[in-house]
Protein backbone atom coordinates (compact mmCIF):
# COMPACT_ATOMS: atom_id res chain seq x y z
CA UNK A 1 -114.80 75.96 -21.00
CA UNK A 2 -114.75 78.08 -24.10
CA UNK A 3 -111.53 77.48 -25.11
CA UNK A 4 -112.09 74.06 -24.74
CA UNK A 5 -115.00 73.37 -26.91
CA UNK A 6 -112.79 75.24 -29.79
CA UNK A 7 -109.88 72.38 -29.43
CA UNK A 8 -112.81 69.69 -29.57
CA UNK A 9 -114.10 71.66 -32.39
CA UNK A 10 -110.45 71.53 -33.93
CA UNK A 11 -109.60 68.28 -33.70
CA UNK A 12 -113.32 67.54 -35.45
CA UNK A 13 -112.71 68.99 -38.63
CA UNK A 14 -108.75 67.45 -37.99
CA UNK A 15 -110.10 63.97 -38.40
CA UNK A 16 -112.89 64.76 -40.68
CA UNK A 17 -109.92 65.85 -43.18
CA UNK A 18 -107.86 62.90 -42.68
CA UNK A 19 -111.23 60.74 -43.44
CA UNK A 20 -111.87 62.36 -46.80
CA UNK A 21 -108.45 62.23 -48.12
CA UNK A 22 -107.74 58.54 -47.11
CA UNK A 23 -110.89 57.95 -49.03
CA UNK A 24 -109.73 59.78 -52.00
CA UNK A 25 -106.36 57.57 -52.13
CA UNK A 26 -108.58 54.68 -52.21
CA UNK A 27 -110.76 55.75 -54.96
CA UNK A 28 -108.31 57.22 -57.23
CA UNK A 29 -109.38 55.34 -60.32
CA UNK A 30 -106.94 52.35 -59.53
CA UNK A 31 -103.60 54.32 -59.32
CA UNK A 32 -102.28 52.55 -56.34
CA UNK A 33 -102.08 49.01 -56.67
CA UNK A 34 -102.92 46.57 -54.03
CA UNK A 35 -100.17 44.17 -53.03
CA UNK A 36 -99.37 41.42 -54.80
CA UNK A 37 -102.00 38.12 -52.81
CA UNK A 38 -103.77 41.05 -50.97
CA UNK A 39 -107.21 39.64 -50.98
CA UNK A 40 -109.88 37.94 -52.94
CA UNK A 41 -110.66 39.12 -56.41
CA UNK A 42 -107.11 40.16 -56.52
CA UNK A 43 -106.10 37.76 -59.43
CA UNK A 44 -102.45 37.59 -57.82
CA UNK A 45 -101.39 33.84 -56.25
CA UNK A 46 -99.08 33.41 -53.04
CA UNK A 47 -95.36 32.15 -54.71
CA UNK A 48 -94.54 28.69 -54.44
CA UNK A 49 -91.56 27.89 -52.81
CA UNK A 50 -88.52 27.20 -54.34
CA UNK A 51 -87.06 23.88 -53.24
CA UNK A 52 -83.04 22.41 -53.49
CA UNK A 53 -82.50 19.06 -54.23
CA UNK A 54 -79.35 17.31 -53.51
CA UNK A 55 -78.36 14.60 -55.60
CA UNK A 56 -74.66 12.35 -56.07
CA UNK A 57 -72.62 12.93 -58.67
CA UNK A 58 -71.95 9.62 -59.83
CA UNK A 59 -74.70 6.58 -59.65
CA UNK A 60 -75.18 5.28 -63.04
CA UNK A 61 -77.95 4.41 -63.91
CA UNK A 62 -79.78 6.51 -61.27
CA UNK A 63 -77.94 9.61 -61.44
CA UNK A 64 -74.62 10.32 -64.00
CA UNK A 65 -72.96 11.91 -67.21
CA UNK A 66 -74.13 10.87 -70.60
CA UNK A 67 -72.15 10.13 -74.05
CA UNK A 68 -72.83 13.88 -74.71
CA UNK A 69 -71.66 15.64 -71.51
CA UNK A 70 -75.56 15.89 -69.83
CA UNK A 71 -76.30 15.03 -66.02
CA UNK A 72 -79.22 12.33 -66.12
CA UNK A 73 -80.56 9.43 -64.82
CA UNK A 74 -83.60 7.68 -63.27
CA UNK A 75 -83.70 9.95 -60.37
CA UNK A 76 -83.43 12.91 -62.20
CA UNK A 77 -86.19 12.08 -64.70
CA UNK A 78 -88.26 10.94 -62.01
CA UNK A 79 -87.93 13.89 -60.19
CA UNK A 80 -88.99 15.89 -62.82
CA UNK A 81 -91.78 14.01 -63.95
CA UNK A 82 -93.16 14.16 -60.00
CA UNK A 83 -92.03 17.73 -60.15
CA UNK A 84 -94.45 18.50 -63.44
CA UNK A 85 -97.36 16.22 -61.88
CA UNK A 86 -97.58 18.33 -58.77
CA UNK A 87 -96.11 21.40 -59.30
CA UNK A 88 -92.83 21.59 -57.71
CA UNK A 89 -90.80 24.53 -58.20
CA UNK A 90 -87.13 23.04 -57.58
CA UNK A 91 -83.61 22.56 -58.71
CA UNK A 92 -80.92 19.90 -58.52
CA UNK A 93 -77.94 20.34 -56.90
CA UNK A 94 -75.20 18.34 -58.12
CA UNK A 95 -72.61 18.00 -55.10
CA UNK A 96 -72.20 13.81 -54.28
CA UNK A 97 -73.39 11.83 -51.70
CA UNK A 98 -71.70 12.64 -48.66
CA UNK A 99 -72.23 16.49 -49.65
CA UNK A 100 -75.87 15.56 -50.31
CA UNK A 101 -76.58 14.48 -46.54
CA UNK A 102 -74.88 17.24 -44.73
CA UNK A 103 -76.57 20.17 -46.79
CA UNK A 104 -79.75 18.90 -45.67
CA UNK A 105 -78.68 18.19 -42.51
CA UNK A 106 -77.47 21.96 -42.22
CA UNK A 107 -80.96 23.35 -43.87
CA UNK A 108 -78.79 24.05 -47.18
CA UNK A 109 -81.25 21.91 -48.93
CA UNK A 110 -84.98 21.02 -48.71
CA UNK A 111 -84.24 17.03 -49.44
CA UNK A 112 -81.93 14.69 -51.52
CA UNK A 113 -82.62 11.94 -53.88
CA UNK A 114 -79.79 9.73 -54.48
CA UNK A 115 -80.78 6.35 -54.63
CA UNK A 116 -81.03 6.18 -51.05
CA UNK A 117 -81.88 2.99 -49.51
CA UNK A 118 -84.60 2.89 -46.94
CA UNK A 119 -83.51 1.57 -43.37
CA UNK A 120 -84.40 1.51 -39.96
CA UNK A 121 -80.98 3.14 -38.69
CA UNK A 122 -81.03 5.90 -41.31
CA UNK A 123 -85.11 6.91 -40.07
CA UNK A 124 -83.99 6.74 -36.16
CA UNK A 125 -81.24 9.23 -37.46
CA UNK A 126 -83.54 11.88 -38.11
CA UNK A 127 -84.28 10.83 -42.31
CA UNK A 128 -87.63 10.74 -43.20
CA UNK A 129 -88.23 9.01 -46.13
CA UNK A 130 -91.11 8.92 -49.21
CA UNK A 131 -92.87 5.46 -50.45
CA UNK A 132 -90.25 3.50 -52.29
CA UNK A 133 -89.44 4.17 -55.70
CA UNK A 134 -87.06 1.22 -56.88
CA UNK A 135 -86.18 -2.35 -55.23
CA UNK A 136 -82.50 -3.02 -54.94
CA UNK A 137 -80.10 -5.18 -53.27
CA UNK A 138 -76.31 -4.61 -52.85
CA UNK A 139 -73.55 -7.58 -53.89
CA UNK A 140 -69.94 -8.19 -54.59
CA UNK A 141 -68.07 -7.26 -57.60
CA UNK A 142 -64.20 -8.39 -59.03
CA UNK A 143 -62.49 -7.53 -61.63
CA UNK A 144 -63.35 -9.82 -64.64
CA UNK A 145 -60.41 -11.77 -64.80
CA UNK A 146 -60.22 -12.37 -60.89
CA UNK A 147 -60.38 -15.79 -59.38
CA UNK A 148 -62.18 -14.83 -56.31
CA UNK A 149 -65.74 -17.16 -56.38
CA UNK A 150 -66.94 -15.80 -52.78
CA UNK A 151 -66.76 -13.97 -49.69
CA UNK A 152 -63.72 -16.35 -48.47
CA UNK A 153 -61.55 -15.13 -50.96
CA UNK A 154 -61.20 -12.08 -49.91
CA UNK A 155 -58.79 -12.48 -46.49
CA UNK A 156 -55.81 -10.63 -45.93
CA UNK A 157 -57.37 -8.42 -48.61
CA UNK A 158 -58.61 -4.63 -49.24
CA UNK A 159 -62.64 -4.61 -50.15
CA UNK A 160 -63.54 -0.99 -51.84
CA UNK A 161 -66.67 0.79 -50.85
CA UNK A 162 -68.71 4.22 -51.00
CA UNK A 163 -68.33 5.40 -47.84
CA UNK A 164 -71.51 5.65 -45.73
CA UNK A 165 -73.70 4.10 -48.21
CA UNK A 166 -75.48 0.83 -47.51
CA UNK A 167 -72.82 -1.10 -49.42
CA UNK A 168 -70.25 0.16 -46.82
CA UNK A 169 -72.42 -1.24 -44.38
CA UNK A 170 -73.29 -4.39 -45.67
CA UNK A 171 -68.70 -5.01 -46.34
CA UNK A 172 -68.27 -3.98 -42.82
CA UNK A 173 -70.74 -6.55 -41.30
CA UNK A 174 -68.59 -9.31 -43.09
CA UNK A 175 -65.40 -7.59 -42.78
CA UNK A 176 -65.03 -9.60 -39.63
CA UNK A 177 -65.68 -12.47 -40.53
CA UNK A 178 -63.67 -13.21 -43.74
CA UNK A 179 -60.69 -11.25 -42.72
CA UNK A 180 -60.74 -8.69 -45.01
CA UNK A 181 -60.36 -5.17 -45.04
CA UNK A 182 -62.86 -2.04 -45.92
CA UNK A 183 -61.54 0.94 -48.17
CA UNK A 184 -64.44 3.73 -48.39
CA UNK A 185 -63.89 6.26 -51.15
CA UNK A 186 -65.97 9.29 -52.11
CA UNK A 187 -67.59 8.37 -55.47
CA UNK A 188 -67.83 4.97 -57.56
CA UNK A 189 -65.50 6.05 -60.19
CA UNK A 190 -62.61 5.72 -57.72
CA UNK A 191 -64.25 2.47 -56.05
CA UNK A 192 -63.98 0.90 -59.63
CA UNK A 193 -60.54 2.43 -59.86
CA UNK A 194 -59.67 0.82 -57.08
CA UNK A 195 -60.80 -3.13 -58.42
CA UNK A 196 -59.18 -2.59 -61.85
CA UNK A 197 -56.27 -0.94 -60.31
CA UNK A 198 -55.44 -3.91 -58.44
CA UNK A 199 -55.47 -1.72 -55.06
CA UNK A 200 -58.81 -3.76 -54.07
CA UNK A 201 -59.97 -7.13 -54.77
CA UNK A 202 -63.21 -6.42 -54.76
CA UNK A 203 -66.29 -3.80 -54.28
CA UNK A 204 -69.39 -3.37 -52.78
CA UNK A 205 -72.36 -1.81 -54.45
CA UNK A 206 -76.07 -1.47 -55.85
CA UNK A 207 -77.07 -4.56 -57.98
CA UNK A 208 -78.32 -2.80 -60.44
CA UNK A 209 -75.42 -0.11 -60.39
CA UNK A 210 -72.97 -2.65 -61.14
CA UNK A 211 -74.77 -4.44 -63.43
CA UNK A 212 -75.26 -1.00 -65.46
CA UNK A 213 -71.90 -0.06 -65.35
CA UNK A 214 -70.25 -3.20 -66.30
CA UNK A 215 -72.80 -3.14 -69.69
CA UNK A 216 -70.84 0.30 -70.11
CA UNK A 217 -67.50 -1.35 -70.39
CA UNK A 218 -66.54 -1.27 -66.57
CA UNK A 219 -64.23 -4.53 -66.16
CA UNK A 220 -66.06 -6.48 -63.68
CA UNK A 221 -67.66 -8.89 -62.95
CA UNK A 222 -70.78 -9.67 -60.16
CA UNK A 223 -70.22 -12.78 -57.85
CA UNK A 224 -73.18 -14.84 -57.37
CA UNK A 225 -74.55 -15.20 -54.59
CA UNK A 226 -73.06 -12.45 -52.76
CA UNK A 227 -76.00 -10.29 -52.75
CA UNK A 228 -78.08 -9.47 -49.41
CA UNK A 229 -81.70 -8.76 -49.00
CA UNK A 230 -81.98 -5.30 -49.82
CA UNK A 231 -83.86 -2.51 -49.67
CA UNK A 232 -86.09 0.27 -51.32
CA UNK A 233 -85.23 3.96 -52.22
CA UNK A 234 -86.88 6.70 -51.18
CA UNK A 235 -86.74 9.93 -51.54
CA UNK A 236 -85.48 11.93 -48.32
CA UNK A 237 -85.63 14.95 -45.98
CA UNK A 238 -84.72 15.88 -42.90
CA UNK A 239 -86.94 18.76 -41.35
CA UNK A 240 -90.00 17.73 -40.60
CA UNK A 241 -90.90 21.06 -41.72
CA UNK A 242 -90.75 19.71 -45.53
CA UNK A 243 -92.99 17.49 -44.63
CA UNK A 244 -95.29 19.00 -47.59
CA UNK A 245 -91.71 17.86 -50.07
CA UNK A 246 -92.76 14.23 -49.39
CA UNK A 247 -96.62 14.26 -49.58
CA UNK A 248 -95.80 16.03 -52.94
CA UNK A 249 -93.78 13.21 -53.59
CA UNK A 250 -96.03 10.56 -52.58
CA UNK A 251 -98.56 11.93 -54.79
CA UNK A 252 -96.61 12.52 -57.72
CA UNK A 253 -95.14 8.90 -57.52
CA UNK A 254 -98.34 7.23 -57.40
CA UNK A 255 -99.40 8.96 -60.83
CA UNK A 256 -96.35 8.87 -62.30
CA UNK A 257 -96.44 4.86 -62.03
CA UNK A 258 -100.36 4.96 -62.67
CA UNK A 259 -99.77 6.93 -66.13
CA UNK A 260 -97.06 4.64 -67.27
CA UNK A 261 -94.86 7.24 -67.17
CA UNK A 262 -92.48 5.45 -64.29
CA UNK A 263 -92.49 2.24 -66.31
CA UNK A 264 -91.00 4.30 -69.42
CA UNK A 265 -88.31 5.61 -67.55
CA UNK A 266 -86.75 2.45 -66.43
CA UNK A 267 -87.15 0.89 -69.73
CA UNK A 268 -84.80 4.19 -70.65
CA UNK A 269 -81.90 3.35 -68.41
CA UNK A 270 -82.68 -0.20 -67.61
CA UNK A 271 -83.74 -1.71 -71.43
């Protein structure tokens, strides 16, 4: 019994020093600093995370290179100026459309804005889009000196596209019809390549797209009344988990447009 009441009597004064010199660590005049977001009063904030953004590589007016060699356009302005409005801590990733998709798809990035058109097969195929940004419609282009005056003058003939855009879409639904046949390529460069070339008759693309680029020189020409009903853009994910990406978004858009800011960035690209 003796001997017992000395180990009890041990282990006392045991724990009593481990008490006092915990306490002495924590009241050692501040030279052990608490984590970093380790409680109120701390003055430290919990980082923001860091988000990827795919975007195409070439969309003009929405996303391309300038006279002097710089990436810009009306999604990347817009972007930005949602970005600064809410806070966003982000970065573009250049890497085209096709590219663009499957990195988010894969978790490789947190959402894409690429003049992406909002539709009904693209949301029951797991995107989930923000409110609109920009009304567009797709239509028919020729080379400026072509004859072609419709949709009926292109059988027996080779119709350029972007593949999987809604351009490619909207060719193939006709492509039946008027006898002709779709091309898809990887970027609009080599779509317009194709017209001028003389490999193609005719492409498919963004209203507004084509109208830009054939202000820029491109040797084309839009045929009326070849354009369909269109569509919004919207910005996109694909894990629901960045869910937060597009309420930013949402937010940032609705401010943007309500400080005029939105309105002076189409008069920048647009006139």
């Amino acid at each position: 019994m003796k001997n017992l009441k000395k180990i009890l009597a041990v282990c006392l004064v045991a724990l009593f020093a481990v008490g006092v010199l915990a306490a002495c660590g924590k009241s050692g005049g501040g030279d052990t600093p608490e984590p970093a977001g380790s409680g109120a009063g701390s003055g430290a904030e919990t980082a923001k995370k860091h988000y990827i953004i795919a975007t195409d590589t070439v969309f003009a007016p929405f996303e391309f290179d300038d006279e002097d060699g710089n990436f810009v356009g009306i999604d990347l302005d817009l972007f930005a100026a949602i970005a600064e409005d809410q806070g966003i801590d982000y970065e573009i990733q250049r890497v085209g459309w096709d590219a663009a998709i499957a990195m988010c798809q894969a978790g490789q990035a947190d959402g894409m804005i690429a003049g992406a058109s909002i539709k009904q097969e693209r949301i029951d195929n797991g995107w989930i889009f923000s409110d609109g940004y920009y009304d567009d419609n797709q239509s028919m282009a020729v080379a400026a000196d072509s004859d072609i005056t419709g949709f009926e003058g292109l059988a027996g003939k080779q119709v350029a596209v972007k593949n999987g855009t809604l351009s490619d879409n909207y060719a193939t639904e006709l492509a039946e019809q008027y006898g002709f046949t779709v091309v898809r390529v990887d970027d609009d460069d080599m779509m317009y390549q194709q017209v001028t070339g003389g490999q193609a008759a005719a492409c498919f693309n963004d209203t507004v797209v084509l109208e830009q680029n054939i202000k820029k020189g491109v040797p084309l020409k839009i045929v009326e009344g070849t354009q369909n009903e269109g569509a919004q853009y919207g910005f996109a994910i694909f894990d629901p988990a960045n869910q937060e990406l597009i309420d930013l978004f949402n937010a940032g858009l609705a401010n943007v447009k309500a400080s005029g800011k939105y309105d002076e960035i189409l008069a920048k690209y647009l006139g």
